[in-house]
N, C-alpha and C. Protein backbone atom coordinates (compact mmCIF):
# COMPACT_ATOMS: atom_id res chain seq x y z
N UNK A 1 1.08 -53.75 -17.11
CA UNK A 1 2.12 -53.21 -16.27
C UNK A 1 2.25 -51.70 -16.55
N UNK A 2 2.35 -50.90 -15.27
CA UNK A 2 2.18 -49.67 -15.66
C UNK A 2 3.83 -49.27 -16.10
N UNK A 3 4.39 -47.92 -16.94
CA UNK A 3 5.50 -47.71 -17.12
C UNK A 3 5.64 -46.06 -16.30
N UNK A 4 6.83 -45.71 -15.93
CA UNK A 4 7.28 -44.65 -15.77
C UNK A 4 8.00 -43.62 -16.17
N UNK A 5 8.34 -42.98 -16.63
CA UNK A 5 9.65 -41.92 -17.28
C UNK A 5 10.04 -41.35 -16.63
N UNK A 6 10.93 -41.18 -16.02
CA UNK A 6 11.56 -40.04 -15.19
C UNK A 6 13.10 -39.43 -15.96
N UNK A 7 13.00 -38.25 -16.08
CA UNK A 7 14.20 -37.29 -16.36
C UNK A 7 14.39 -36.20 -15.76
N UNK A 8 15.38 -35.78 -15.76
CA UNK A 8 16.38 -34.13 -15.04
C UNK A 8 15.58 -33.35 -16.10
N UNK A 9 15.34 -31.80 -15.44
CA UNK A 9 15.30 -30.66 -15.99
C UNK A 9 16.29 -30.61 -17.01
N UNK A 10 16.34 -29.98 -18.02
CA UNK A 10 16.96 -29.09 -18.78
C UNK A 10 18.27 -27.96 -17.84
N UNK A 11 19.30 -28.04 -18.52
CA UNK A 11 20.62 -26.95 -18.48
C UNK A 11 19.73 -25.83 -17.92
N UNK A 12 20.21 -24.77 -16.73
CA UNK A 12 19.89 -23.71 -15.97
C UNK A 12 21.35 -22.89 -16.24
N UNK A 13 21.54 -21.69 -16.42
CA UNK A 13 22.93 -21.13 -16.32
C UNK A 13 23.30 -21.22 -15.07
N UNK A 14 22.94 -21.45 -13.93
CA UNK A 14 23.50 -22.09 -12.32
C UNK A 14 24.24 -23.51 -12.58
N UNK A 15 23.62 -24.45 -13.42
CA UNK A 15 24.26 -25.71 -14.09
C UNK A 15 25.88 -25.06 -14.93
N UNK A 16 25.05 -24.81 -15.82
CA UNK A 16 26.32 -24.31 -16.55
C UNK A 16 27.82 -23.66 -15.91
N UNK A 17 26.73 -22.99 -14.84
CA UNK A 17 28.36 -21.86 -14.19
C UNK A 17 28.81 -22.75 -12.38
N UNK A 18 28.18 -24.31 -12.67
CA UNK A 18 28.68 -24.83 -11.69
C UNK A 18 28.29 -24.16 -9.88
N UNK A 19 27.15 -23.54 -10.14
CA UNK A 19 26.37 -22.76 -8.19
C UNK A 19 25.24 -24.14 -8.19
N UNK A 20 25.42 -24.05 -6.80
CA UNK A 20 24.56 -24.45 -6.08
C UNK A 20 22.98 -23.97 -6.38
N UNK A 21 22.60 -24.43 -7.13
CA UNK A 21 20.80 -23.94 -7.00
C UNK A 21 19.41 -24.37 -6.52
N UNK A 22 19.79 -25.30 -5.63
CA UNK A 22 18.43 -26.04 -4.71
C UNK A 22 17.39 -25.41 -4.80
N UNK A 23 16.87 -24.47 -3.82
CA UNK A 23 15.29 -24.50 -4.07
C UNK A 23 15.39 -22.98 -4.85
N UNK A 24 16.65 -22.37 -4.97
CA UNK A 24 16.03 -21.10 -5.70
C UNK A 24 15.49 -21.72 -7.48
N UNK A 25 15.20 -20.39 -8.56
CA UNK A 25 13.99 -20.73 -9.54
C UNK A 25 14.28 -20.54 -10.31
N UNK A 26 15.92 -20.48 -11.42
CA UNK A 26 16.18 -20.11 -12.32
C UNK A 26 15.00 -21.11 -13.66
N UNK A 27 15.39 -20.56 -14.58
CA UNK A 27 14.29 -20.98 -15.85
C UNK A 27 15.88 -21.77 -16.59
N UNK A 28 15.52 -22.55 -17.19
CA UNK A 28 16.51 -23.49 -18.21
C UNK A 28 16.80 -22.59 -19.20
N UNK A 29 18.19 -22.80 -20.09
CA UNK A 29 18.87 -22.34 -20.47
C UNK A 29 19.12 -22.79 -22.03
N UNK A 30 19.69 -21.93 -23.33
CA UNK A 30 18.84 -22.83 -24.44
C UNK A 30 19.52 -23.88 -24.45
N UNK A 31 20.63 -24.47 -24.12
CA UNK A 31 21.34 -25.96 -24.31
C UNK A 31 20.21 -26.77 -23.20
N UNK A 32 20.07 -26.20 -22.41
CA UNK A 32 18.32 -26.58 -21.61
C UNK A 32 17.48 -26.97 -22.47
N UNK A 33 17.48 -25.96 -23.36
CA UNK A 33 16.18 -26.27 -24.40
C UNK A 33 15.96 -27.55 -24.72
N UNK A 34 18.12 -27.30 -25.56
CA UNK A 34 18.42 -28.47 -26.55
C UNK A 34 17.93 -29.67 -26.27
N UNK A 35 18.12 -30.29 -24.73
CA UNK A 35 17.99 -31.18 -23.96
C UNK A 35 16.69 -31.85 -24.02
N UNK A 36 15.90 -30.92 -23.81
CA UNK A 36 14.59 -30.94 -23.28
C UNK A 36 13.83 -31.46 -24.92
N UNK A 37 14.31 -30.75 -25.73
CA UNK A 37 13.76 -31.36 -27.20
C UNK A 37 14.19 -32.78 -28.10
N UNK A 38 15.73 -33.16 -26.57
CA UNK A 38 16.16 -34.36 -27.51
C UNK A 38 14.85 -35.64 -26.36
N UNK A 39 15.20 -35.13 -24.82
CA UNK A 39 14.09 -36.20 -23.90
C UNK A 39 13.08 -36.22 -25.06
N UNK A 40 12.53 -35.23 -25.73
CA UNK A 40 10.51 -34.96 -26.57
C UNK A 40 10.97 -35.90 -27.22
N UNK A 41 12.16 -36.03 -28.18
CA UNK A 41 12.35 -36.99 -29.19
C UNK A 41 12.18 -38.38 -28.98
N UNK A 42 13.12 -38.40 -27.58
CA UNK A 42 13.23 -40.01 -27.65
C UNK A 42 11.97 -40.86 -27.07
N UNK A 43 11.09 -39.32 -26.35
CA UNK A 43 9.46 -40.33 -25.61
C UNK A 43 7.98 -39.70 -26.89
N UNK A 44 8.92 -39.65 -28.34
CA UNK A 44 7.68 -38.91 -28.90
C UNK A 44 6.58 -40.03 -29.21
N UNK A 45 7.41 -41.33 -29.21
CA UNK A 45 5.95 -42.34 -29.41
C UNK A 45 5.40 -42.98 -28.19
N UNK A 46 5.37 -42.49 -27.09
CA UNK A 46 4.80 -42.66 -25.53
C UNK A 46 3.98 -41.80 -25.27
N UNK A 47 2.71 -42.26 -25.12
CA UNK A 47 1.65 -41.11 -25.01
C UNK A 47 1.18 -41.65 -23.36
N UNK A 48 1.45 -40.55 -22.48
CA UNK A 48 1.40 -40.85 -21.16
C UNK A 48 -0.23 -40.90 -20.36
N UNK A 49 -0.04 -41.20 -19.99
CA UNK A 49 -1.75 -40.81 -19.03
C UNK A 49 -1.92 -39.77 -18.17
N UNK A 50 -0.33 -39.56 -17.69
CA UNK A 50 -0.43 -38.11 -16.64
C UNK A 50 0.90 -37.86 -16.68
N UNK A 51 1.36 -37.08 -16.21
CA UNK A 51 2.73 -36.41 -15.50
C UNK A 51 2.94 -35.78 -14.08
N UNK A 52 4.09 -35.77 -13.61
CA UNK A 52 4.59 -34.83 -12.22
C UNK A 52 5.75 -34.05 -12.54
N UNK A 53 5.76 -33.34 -12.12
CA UNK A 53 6.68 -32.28 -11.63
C UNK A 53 6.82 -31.74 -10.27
N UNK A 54 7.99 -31.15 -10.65
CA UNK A 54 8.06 -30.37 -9.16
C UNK A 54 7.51 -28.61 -9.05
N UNK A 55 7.58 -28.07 -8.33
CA UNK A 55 7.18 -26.68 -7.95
C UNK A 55 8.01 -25.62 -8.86
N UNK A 56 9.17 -26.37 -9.18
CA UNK A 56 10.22 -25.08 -9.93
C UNK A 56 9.86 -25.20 -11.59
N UNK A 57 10.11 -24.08 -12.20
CA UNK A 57 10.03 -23.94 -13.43
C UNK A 57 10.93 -24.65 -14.37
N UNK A 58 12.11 -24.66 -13.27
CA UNK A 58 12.88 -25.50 -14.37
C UNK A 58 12.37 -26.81 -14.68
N UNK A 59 11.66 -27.47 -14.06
CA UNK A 59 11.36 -28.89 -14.24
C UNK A 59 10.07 -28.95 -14.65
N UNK A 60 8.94 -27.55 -14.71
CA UNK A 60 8.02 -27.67 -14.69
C UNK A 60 7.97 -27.28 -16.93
N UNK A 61 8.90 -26.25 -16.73
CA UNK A 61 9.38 -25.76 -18.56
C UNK A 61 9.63 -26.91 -19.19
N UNK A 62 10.69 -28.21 -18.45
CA UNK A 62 11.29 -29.24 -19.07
C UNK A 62 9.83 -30.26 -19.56
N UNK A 63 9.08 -30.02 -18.17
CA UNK A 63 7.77 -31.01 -18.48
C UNK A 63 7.01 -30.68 -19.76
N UNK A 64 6.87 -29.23 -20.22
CA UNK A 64 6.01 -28.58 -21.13
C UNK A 64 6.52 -28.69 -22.93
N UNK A 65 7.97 -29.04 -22.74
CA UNK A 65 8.62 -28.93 -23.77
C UNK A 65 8.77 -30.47 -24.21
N UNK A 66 8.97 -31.39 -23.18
CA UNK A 66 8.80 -32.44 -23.46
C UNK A 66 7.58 -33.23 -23.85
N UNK A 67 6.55 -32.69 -23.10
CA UNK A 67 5.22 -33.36 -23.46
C UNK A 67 4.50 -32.76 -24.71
N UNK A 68 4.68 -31.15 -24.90
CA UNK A 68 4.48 -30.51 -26.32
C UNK A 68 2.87 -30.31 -26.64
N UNK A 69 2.62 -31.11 -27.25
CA UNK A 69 0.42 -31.11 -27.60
C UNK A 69 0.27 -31.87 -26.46
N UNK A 70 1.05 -33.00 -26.16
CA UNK A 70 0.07 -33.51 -25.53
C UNK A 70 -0.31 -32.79 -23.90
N UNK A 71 0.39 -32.00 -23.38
CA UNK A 71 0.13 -31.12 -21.97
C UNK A 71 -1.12 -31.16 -21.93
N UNK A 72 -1.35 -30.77 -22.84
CA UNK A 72 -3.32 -30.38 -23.05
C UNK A 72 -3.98 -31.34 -22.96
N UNK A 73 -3.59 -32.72 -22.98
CA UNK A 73 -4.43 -34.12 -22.94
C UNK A 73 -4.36 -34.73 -21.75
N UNK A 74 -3.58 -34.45 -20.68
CA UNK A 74 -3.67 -35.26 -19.54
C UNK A 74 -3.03 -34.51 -18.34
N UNK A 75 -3.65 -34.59 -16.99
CA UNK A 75 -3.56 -34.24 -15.79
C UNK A 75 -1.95 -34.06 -15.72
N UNK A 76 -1.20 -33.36 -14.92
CA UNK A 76 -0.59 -32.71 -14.77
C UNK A 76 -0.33 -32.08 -13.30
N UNK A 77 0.36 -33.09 -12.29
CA UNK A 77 0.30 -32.81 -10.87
C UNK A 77 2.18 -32.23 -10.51
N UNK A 78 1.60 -30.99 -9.91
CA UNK A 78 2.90 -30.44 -9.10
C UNK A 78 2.83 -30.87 -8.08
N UNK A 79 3.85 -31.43 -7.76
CA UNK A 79 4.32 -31.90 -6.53
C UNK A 79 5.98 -31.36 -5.75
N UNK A 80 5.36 -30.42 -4.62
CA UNK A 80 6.16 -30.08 -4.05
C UNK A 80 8.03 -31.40 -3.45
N UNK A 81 6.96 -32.38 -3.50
CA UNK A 81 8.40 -33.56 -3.06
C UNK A 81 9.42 -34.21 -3.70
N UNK A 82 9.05 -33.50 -4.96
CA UNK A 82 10.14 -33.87 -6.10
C UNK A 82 10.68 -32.73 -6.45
N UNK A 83 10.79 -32.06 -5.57
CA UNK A 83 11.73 -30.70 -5.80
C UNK A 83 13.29 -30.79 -5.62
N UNK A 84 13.92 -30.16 -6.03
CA UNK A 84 15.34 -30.35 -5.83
C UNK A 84 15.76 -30.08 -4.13
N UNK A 85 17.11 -30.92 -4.27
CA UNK A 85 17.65 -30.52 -3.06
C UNK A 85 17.61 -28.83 -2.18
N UNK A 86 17.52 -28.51 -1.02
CA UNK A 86 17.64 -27.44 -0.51
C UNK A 86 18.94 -27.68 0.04
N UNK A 87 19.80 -26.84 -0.74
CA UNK A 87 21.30 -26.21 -0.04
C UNK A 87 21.32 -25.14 0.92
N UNK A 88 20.55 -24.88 1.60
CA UNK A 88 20.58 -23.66 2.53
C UNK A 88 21.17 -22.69 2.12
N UNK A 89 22.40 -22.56 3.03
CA UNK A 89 23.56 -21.11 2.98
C UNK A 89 24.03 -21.56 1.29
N UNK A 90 24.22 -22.72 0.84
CA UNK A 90 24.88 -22.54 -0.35
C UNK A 90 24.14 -22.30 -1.85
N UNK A 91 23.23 -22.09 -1.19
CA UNK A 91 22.30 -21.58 -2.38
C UNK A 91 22.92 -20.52 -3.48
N UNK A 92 23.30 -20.66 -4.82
CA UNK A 92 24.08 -19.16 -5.62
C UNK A 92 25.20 -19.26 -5.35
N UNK A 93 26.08 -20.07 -4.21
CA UNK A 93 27.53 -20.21 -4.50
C UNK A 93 28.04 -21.08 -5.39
N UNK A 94 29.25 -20.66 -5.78
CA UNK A 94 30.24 -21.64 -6.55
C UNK A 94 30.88 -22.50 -5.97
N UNK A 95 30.51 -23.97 -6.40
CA UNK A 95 30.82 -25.12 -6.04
C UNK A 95 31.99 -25.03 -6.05
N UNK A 96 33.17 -24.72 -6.77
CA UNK A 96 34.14 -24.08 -6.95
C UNK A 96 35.00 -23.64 -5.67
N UNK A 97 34.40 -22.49 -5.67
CA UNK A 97 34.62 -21.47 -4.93
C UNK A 97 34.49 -22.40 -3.17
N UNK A 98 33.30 -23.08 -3.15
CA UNK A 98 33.27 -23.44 -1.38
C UNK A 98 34.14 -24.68 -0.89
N UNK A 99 33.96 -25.27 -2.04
CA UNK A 99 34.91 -26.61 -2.28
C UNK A 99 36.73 -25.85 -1.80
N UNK A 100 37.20 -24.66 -2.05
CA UNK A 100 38.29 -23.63 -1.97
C UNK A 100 37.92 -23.36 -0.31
N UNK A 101 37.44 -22.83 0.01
CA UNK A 101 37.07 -22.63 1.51
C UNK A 101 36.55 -23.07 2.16
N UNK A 102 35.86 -24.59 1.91
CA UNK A 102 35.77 -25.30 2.67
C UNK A 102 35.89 -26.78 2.24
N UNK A 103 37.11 -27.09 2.33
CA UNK A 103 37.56 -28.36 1.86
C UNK A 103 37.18 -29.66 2.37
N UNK A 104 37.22 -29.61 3.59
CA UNK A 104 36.58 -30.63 4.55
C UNK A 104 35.08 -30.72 4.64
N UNK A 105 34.69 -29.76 4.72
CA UNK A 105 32.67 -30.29 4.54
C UNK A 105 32.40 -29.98 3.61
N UNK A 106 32.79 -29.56 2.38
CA UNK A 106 32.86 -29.68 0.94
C UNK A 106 31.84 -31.24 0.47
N UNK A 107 33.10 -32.13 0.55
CA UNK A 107 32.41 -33.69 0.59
C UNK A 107 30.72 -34.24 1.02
N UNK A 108 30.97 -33.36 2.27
CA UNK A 108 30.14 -34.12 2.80
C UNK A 108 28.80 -33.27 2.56
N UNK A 109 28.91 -31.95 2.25
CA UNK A 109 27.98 -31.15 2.27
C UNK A 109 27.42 -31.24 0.86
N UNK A 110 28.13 -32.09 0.02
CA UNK A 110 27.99 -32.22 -1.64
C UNK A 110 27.31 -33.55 -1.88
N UNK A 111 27.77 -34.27 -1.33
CA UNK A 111 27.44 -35.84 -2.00
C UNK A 111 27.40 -37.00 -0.59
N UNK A 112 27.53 -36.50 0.62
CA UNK A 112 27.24 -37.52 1.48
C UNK A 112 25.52 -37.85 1.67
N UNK A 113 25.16 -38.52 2.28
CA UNK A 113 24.17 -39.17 2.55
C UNK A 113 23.15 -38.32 3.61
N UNK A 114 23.77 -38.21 4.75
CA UNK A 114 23.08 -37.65 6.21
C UNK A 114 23.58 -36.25 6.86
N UNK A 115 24.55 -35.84 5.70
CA UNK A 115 24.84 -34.18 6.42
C UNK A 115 24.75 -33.36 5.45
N UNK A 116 23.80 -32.81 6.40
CA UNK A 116 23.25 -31.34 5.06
C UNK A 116 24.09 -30.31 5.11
N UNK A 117 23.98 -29.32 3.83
CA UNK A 117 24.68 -28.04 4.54
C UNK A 117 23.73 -26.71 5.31
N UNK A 118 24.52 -26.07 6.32
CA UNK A 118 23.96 -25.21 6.94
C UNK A 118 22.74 -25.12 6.76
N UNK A 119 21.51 -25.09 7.18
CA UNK A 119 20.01 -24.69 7.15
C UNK A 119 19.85 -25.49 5.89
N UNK A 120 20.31 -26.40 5.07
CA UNK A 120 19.68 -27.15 3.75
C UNK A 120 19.37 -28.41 4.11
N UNK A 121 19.07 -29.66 3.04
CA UNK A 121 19.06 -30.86 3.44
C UNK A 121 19.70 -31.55 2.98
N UNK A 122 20.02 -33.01 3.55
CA UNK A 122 21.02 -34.16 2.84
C UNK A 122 20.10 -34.71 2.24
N UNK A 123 20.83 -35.73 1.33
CA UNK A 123 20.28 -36.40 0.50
C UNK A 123 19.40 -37.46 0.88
N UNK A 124 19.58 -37.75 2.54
CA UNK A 124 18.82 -38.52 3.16
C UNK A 124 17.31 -37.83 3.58
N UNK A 125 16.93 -36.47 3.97
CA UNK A 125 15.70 -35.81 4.04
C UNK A 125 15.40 -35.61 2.61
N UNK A 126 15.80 -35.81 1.38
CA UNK A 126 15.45 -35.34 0.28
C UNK A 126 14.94 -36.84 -0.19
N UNK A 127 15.23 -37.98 0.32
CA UNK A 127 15.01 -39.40 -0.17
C UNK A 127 14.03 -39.71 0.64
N UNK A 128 13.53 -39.01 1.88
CA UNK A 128 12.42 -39.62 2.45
C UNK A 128 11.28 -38.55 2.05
N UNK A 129 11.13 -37.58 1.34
CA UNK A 129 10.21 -36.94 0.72
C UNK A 129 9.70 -37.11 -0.47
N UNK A 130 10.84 -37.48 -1.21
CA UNK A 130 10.46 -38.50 -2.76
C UNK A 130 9.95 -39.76 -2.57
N UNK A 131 10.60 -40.76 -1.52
CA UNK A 131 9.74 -41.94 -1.13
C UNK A 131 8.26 -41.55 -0.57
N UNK A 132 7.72 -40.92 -0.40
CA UNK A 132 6.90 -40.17 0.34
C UNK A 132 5.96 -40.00 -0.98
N UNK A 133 6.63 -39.49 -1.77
CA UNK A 133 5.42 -39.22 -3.41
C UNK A 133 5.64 -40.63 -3.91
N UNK A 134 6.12 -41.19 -4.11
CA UNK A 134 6.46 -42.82 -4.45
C UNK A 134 5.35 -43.23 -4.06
N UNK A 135 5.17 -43.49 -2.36
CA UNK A 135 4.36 -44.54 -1.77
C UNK A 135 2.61 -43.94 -2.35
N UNK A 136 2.47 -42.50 -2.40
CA UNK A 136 1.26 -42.07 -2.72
C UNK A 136 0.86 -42.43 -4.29
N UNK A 137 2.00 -42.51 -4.87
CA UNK A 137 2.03 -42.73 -6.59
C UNK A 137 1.30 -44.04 -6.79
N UNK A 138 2.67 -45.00 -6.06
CA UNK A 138 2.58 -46.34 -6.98
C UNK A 138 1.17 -47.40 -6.50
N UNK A 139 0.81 -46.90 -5.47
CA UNK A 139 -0.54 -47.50 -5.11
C UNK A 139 -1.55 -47.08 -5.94
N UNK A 140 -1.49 -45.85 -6.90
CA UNK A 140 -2.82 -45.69 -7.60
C UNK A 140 -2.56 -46.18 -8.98
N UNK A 141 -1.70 -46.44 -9.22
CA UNK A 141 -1.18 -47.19 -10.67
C UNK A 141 -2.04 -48.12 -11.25
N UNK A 142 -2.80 -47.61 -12.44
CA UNK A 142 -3.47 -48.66 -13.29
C UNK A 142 -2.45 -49.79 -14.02
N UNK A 143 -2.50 -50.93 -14.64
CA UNK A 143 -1.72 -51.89 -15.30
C UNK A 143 -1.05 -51.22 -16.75
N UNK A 144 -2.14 -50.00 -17.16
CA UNK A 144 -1.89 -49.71 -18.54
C UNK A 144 -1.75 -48.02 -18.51
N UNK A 145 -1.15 -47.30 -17.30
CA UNK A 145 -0.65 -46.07 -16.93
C UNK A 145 0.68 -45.93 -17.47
N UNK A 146 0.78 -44.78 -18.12
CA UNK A 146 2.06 -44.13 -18.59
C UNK A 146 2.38 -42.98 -17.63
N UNK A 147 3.53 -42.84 -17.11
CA UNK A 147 3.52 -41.69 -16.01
C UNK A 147 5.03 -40.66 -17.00
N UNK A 148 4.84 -39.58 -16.50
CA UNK A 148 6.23 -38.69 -16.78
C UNK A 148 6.16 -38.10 -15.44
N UNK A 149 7.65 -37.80 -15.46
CA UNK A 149 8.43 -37.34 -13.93
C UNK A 149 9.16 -36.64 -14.54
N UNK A 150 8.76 -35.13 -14.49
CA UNK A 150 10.40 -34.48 -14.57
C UNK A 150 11.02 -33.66 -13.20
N UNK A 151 11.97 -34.21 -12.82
CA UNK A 151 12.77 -34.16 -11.35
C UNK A 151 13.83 -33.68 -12.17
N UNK A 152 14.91 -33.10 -10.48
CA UNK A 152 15.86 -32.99 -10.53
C UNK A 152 17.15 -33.89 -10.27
N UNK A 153 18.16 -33.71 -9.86
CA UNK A 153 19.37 -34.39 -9.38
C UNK A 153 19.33 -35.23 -8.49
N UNK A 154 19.24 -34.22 -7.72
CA UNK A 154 18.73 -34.83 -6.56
C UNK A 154 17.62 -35.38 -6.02
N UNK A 155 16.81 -35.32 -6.49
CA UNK A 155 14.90 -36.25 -6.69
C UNK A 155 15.41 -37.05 -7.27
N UNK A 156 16.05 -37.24 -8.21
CA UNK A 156 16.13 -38.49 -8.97
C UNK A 156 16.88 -39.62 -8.41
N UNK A 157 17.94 -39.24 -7.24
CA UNK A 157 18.77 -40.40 -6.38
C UNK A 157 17.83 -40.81 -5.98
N UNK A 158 16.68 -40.59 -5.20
CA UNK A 158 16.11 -41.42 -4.74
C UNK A 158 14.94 -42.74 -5.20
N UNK A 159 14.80 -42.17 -6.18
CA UNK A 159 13.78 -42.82 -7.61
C UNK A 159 14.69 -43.52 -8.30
N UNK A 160 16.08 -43.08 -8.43
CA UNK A 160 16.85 -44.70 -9.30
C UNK A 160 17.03 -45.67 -8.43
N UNK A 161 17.47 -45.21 -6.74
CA UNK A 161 17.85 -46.16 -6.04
C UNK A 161 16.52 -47.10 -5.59
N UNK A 162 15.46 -46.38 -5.35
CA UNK A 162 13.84 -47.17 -5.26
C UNK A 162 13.89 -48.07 -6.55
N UNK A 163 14.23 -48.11 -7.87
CA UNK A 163 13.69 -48.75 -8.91
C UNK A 163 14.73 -50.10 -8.82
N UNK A 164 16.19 -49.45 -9.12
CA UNK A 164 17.64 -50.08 -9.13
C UNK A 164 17.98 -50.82 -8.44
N UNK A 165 17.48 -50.79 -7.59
CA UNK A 165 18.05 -51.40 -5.95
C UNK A 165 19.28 -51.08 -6.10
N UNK A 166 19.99 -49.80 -5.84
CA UNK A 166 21.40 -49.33 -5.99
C UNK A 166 21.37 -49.20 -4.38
N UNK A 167 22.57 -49.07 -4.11
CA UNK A 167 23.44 -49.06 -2.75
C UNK A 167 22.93 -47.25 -2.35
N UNK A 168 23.16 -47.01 -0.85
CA UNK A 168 23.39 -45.39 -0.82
C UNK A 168 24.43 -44.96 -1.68
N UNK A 169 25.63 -45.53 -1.03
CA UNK A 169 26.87 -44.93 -2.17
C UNK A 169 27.08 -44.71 -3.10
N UNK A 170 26.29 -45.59 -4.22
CA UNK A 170 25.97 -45.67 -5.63
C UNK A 170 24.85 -44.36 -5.81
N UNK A 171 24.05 -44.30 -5.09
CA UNK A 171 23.03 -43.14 -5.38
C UNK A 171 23.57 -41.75 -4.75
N UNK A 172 24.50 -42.04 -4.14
CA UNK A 172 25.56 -40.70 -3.49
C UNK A 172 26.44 -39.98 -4.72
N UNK A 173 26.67 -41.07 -5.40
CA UNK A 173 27.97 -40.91 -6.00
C UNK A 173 27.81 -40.43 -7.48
N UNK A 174 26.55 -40.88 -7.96
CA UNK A 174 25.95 -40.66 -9.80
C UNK A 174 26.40 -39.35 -10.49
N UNK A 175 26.11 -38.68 -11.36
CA UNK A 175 26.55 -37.75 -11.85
C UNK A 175 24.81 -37.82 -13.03
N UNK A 176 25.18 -36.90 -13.17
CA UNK A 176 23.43 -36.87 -14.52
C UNK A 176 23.65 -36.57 -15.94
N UNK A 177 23.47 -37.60 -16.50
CA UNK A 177 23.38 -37.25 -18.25
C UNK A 177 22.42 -36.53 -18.75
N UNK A 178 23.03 -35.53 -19.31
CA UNK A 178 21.81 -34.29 -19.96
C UNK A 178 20.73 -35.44 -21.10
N UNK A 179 19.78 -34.96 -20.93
CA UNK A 179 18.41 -35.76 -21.63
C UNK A 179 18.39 -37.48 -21.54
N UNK A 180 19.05 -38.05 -20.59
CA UNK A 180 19.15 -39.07 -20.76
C UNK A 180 17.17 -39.12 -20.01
N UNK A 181 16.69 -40.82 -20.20
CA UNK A 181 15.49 -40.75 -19.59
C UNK A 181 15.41 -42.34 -18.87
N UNK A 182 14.99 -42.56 -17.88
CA UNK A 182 14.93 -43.90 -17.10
C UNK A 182 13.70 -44.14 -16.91
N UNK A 183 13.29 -45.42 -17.67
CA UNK A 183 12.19 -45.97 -17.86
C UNK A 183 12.29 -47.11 -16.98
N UNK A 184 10.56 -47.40 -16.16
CA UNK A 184 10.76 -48.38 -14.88
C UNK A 184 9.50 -48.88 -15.39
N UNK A 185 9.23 -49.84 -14.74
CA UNK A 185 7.94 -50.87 -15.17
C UNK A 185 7.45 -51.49 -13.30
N UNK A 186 6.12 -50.88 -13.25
CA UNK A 186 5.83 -51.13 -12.22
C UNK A 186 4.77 -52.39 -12.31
């Protein structure tokens, strides 16, 4: 049976200071680091066969810090579809701050399902692009494949709710534990 790992990037100071950072490229932050060295800890006796990432550094740094020597031992695919959410216009604002001026699509522009904000995407175009690397993934899966995934927030609703069989609402609604890691068995 093949296994999977999937975890969140590492702390970004956009995390920290609560903005919106979808597709822009900040680099992780050292409580980022911290993170990223406790995930190395807890997968240090899992020696994978490959890994994914996404296009951004933050997830791509988290991959490098987590995997450590072994980077150098096994393939290593960027994949644009496990990229974080695109917030459009709210890209660099304070969640804070829009949540204050815009109270009513606040909600929906944050955590609903099918409404994106301005020029960005919902969590529903962001779940049919990760299912999308899913369907290309899990068909090439050997019985004795170790995979790493390091995604974001939002990549990752759609990969717990594919594994979990969680509800939309439940995958609407999650919140993310720094270094936590979700192991699936395909």
């Amino acid at each position: 049976m093949a296994k999977i790992f999937v975890f969140r990037h590492g702390q970004t100071q956009y995390n920290k200071d609560k903005v919106f950072t979808g597709w822009d490229d900040p680099d992780i932050n050292e409580a980022g680091i911290r993170e990223c060295r406790e995930v190395a800890e807890k997968l240090k006796n899992v020696n994978p066969t490959r890994a994914y990432t996404s296009d951004l550094k933050r997830a791509q740094h988290t991959l490098y810090i987590v995997l450590g020597e072994k980077k150098d031992k096994i393939p290593i695919v960027v994949d644009k579809r496990i990229k974080e959410r695109s917030y459009g216009i709210l890209t660099r604002k304070s969640k804070t701050e829009t949540e204050k001026e815009h109270p009513k699509e606040f909600p929906l522009w944050h955590r609903s399902y099918d409404v994106a904000p301005p020029n960005g995407e919902s969590i529903k175009d962001v779940e049919k692009r990760v299912l999308s690397f899913l369907n290309d993934l899990l068909p090439e899966l050997k019985k004795d494949d170790v995979v790493f995934i390091s995604a974001h927030g939002n990549s990752l609703r759609p990969i717990r709710r594919y594994f979990e069989k969680i509800s939309v609402e439940e995958m609407c609604s999650f919140e993310h534990t720094p270094a936590k890691v979700y192991e699936y068995e395909v």
